[in-house]
PDB file of N, CA and C in Angstrom:
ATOM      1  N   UNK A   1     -25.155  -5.866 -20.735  1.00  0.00           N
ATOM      2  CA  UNK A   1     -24.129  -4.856 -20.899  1.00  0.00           C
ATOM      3  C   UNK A   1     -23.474  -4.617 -19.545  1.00  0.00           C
ATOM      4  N   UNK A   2     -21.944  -4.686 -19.519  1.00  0.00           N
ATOM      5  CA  UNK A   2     -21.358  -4.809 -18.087  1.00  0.00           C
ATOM      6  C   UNK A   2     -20.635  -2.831 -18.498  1.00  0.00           C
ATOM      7  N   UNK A   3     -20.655  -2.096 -17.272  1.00  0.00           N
ATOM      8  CA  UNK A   3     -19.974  -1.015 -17.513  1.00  0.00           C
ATOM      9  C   UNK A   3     -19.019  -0.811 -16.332  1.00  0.00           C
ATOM     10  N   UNK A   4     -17.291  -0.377 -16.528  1.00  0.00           N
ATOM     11  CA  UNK A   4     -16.244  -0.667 -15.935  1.00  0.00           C
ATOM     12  C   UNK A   4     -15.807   1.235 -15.736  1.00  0.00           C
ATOM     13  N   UNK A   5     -15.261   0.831 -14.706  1.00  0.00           N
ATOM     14  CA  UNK A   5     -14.296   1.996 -14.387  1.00  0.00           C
ATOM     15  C   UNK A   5     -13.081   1.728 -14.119  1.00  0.00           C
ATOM     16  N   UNK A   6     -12.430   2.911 -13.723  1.00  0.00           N
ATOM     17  CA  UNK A   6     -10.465   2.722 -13.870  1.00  0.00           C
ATOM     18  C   UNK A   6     -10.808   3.412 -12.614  1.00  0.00           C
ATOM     19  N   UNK A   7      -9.666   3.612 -11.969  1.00  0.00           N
ATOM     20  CA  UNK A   7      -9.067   3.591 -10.593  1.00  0.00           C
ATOM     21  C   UNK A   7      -7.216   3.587 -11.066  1.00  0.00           C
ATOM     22  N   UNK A   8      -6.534   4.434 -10.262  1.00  0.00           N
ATOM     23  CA  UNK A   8      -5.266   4.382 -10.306  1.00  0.00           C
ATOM     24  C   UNK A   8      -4.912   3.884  -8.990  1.00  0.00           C
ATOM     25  N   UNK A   9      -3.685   3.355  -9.025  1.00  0.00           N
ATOM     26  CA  UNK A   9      -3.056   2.895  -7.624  1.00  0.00           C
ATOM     27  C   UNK A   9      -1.251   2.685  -7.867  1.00  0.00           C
ATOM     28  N   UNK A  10      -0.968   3.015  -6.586  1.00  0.00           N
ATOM     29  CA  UNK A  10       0.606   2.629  -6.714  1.00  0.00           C
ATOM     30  C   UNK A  10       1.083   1.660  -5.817  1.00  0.00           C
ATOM     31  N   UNK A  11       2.164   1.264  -6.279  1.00  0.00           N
ATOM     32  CA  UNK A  11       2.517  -0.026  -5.224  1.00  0.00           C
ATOM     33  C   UNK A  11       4.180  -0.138  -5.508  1.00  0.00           C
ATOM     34  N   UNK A  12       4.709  -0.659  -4.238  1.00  0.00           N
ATOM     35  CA  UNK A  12       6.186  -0.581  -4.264  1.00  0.00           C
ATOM     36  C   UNK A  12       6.369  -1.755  -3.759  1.00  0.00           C
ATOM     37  N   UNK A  13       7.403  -2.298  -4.053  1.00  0.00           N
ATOM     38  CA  UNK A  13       7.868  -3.313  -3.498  1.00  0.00           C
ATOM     39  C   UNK A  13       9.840  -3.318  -3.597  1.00  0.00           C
ATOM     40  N   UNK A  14      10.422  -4.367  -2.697  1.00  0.00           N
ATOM     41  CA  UNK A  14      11.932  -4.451  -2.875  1.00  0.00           C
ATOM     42  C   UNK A  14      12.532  -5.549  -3.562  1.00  0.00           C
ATOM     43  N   UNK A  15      11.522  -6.135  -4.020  1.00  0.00           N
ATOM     44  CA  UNK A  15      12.069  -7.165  -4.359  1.00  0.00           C
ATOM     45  C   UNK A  15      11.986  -6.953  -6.361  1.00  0.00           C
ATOM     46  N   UNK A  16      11.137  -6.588  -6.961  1.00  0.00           N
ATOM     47  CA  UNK A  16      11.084  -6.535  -8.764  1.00  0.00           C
ATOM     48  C   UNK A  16       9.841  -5.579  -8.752  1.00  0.00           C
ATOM     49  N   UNK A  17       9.870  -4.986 -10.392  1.00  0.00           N
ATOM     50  CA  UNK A  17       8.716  -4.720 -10.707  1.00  0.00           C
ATOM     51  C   UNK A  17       7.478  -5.638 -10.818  1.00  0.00           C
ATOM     52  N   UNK A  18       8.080  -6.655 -11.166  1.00  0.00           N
ATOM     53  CA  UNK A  18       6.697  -7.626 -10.900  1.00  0.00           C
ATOM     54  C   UNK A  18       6.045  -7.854 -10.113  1.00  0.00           C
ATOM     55  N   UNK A  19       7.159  -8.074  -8.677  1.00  0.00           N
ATOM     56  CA  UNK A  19       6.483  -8.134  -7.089  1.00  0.00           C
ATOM     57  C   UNK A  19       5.201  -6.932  -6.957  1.00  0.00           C
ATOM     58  N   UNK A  20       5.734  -5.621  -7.270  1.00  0.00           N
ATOM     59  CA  UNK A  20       5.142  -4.650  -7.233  1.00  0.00           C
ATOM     60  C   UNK A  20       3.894  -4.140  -7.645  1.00  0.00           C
ATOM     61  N   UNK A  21       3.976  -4.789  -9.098  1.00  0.00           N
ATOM     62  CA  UNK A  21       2.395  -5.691  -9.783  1.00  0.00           C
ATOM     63  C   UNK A  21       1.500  -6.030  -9.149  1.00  0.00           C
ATOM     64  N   UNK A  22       2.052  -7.321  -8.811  1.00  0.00           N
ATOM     65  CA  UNK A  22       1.382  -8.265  -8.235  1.00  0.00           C
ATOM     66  C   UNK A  22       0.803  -8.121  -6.927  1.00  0.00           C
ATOM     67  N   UNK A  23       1.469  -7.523  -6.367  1.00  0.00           N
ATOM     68  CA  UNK A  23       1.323  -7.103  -4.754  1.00  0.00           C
ATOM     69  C   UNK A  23       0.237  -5.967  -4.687  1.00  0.00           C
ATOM     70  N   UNK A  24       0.246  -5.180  -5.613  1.00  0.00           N
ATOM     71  CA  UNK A  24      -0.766  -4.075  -5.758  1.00  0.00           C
ATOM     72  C   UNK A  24      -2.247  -4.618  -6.324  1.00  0.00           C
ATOM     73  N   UNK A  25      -2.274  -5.435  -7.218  1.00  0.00           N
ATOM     74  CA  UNK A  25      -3.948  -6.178  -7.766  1.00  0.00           C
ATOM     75  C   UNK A  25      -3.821  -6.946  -6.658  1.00  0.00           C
ATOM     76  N   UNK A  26      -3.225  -7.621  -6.150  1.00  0.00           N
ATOM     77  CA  UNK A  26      -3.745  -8.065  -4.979  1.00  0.00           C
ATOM     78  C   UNK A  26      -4.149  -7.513  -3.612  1.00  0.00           C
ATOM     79  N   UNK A  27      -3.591  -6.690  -3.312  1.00  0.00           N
ATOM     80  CA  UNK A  27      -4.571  -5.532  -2.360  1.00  0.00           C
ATOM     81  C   UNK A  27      -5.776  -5.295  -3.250  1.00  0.00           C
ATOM     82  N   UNK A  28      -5.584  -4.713  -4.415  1.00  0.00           N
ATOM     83  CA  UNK A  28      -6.845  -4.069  -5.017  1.00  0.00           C
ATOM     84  C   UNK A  28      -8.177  -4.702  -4.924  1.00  0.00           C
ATOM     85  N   UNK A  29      -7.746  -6.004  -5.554  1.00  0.00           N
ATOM     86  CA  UNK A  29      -9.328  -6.961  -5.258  1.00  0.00           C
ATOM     87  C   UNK A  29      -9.398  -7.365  -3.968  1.00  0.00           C
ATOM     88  N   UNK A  30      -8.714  -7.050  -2.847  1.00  0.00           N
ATOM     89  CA  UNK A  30      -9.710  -7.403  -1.683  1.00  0.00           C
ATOM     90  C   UNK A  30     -10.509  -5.583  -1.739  1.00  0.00           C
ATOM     91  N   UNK A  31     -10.857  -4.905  -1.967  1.00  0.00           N
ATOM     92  CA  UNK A  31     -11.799  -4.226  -2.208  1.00  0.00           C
ATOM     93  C   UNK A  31     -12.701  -3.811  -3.781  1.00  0.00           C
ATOM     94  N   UNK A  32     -12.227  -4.046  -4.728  1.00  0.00           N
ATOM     95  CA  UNK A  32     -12.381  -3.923  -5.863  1.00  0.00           C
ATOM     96  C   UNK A  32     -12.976  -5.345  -6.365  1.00  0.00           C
ATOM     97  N   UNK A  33     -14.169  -5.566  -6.792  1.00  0.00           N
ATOM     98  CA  UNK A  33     -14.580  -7.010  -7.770  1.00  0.00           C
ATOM     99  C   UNK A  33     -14.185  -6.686  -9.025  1.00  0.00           C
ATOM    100  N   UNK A  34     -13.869  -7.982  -9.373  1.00  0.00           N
ATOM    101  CA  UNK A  34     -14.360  -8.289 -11.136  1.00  0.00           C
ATOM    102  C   UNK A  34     -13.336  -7.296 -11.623  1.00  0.00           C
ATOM    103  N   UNK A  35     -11.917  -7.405 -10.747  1.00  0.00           N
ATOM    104  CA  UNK A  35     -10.360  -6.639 -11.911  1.00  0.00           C
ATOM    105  C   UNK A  35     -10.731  -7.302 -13.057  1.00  0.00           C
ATOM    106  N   UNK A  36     -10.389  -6.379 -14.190  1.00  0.00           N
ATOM    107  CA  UNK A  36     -10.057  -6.924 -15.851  1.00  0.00           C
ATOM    108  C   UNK A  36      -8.941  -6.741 -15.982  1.00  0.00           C
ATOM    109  N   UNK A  37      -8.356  -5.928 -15.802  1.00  0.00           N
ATOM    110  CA  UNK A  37      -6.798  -5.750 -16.463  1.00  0.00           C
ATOM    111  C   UNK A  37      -6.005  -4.775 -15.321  1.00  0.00           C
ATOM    112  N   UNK A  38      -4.896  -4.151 -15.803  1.00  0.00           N
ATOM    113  CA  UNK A  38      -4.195  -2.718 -15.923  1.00  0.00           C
ATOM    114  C   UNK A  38      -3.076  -2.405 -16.564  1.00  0.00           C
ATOM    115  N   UNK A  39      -2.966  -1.298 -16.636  1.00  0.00           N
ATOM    116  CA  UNK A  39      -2.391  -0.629 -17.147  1.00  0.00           C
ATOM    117  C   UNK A  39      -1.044   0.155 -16.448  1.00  0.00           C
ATOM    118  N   UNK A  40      -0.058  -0.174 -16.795  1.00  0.00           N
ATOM    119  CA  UNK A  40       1.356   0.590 -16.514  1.00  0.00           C
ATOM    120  C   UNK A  40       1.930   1.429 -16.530  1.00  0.00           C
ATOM    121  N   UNK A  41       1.653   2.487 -15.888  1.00  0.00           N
ATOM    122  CA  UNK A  41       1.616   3.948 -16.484  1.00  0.00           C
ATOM    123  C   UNK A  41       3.287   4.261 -15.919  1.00  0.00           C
ATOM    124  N   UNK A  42       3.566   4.129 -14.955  1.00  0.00           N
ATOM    125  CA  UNK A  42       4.907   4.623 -14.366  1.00  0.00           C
ATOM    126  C   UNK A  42       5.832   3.475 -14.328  1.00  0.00           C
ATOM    127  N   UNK A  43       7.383   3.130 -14.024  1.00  0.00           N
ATOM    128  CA  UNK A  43       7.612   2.646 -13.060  1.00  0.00           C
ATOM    129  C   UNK A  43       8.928   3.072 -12.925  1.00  0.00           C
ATOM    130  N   UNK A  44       9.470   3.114 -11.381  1.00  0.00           N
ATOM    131  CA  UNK A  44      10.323   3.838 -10.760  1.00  0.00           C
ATOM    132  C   UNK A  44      11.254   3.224 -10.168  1.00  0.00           C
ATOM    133  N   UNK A  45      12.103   3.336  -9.850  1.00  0.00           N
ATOM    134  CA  UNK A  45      13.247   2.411  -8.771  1.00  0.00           C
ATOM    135  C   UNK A  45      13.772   3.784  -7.516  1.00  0.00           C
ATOM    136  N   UNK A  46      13.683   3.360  -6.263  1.00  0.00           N
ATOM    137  CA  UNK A  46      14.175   4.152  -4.749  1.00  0.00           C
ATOM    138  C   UNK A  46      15.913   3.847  -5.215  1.00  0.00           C
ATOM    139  N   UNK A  47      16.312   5.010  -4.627  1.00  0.00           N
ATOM    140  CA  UNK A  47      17.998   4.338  -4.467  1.00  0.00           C
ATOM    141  C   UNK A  47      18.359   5.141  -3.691  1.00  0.00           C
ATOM    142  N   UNK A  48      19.151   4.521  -2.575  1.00  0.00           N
ATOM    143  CA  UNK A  48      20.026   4.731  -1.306  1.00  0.00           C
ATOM    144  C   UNK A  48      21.409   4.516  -1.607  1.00  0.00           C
ATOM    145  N   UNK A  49      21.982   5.123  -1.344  1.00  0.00           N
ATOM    146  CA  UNK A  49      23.737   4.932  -1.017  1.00  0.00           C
ATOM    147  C   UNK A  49      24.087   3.976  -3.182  1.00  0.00           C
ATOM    148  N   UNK A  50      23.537   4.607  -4.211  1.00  0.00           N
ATOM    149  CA  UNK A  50      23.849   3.679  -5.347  1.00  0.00           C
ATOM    150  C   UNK A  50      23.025   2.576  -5.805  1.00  0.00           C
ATOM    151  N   UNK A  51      22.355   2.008  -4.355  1.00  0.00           N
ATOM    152  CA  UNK A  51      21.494   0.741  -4.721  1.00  0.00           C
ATOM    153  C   UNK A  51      20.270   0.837  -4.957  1.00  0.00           C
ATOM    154  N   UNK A  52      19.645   0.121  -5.579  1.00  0.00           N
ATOM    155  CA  UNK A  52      18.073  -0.048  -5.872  1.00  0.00           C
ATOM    156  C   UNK A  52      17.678  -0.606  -4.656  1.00  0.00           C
ATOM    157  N   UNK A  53      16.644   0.327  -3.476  1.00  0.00           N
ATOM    158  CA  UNK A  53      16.337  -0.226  -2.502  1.00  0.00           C
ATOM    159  C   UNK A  53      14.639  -0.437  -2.794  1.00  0.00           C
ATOM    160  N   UNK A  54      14.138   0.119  -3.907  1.00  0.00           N
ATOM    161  CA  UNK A  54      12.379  -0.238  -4.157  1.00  0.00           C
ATOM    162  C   UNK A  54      12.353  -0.115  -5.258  1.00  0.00           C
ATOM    163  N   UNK A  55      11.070  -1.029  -6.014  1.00  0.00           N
ATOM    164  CA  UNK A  55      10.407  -0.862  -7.305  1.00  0.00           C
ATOM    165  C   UNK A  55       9.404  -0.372  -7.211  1.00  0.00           C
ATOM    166  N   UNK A  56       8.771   0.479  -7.651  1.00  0.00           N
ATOM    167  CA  UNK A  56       7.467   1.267  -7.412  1.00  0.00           C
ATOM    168  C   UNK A  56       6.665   1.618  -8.749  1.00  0.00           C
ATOM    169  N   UNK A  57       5.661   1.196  -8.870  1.00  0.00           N
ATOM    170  CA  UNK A  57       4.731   1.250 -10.271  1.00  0.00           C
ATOM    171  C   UNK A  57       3.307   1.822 -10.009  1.00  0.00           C
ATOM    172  N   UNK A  58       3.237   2.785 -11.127  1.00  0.00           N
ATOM    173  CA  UNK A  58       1.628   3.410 -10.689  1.00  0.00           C
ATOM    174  C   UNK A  58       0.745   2.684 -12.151  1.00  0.00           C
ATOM    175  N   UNK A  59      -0.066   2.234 -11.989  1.00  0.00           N
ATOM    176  CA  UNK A  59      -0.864   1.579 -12.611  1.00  0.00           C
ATOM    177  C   UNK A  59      -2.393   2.130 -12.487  1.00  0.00           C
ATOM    178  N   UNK A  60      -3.159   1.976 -13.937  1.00  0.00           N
ATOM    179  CA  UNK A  60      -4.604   1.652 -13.511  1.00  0.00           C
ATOM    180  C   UNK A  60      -5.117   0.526 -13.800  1.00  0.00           C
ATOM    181  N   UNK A  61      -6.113   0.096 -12.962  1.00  0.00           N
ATOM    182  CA  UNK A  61      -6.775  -0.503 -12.902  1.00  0.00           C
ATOM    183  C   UNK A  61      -8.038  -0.883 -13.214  1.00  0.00           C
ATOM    184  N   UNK A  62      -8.838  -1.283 -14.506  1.00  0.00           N
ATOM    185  CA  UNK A  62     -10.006  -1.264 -14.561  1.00  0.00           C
ATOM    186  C   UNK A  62     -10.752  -2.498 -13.839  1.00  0.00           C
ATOM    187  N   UNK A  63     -12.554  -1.984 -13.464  1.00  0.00           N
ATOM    188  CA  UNK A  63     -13.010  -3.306 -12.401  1.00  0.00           C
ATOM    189  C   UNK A  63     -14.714  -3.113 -13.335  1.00  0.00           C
ATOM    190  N   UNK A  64     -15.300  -3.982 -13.351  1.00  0.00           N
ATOM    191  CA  UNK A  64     -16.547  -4.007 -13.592  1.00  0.00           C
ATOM    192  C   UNK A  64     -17.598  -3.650 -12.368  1.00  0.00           C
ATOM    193  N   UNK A  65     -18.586  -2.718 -12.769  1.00  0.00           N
ATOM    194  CA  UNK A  65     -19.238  -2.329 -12.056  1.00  0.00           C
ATOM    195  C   UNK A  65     -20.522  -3.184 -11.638  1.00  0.00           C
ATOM    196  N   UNK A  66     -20.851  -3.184 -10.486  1.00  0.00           N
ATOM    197  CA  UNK A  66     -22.136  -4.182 -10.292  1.00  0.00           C
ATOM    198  C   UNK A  66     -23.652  -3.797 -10.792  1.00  0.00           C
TER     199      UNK A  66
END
């Protein structure tokens, strides 16, 4: 029997929401083992002067516990 917890995290990026994804589970597992998934709870766009200058997504994250 494996038992998991969630963890929230946010992550921004300028380039897509996906970057922003991606860029965030990847910080996550250099401290976090054994990501399973997450979950998409927010996502946001920065804007300066009209433009979309960030994508920003708050997500959780579930990880299996050791």
């Amino acid at each position: 029997m494996s038992v998991a917890k969630v963890t929230e995290i946010s992550s921004c990026s300028s380039k897509s929401f996906e970057d922003a994804i991606e860029s965030g589970i990847e910080r996550a597992s250099r401290t976090l083992d054994q990501i399973q998934g997450a979950w998409i709870n927010e996502m946001k766009v920065n804007v300066t002067d009209g433009k979309i200058t960030g994508y920003c997504v708050n997500m959780k994250v579930t990880f299996v516990l050791k």
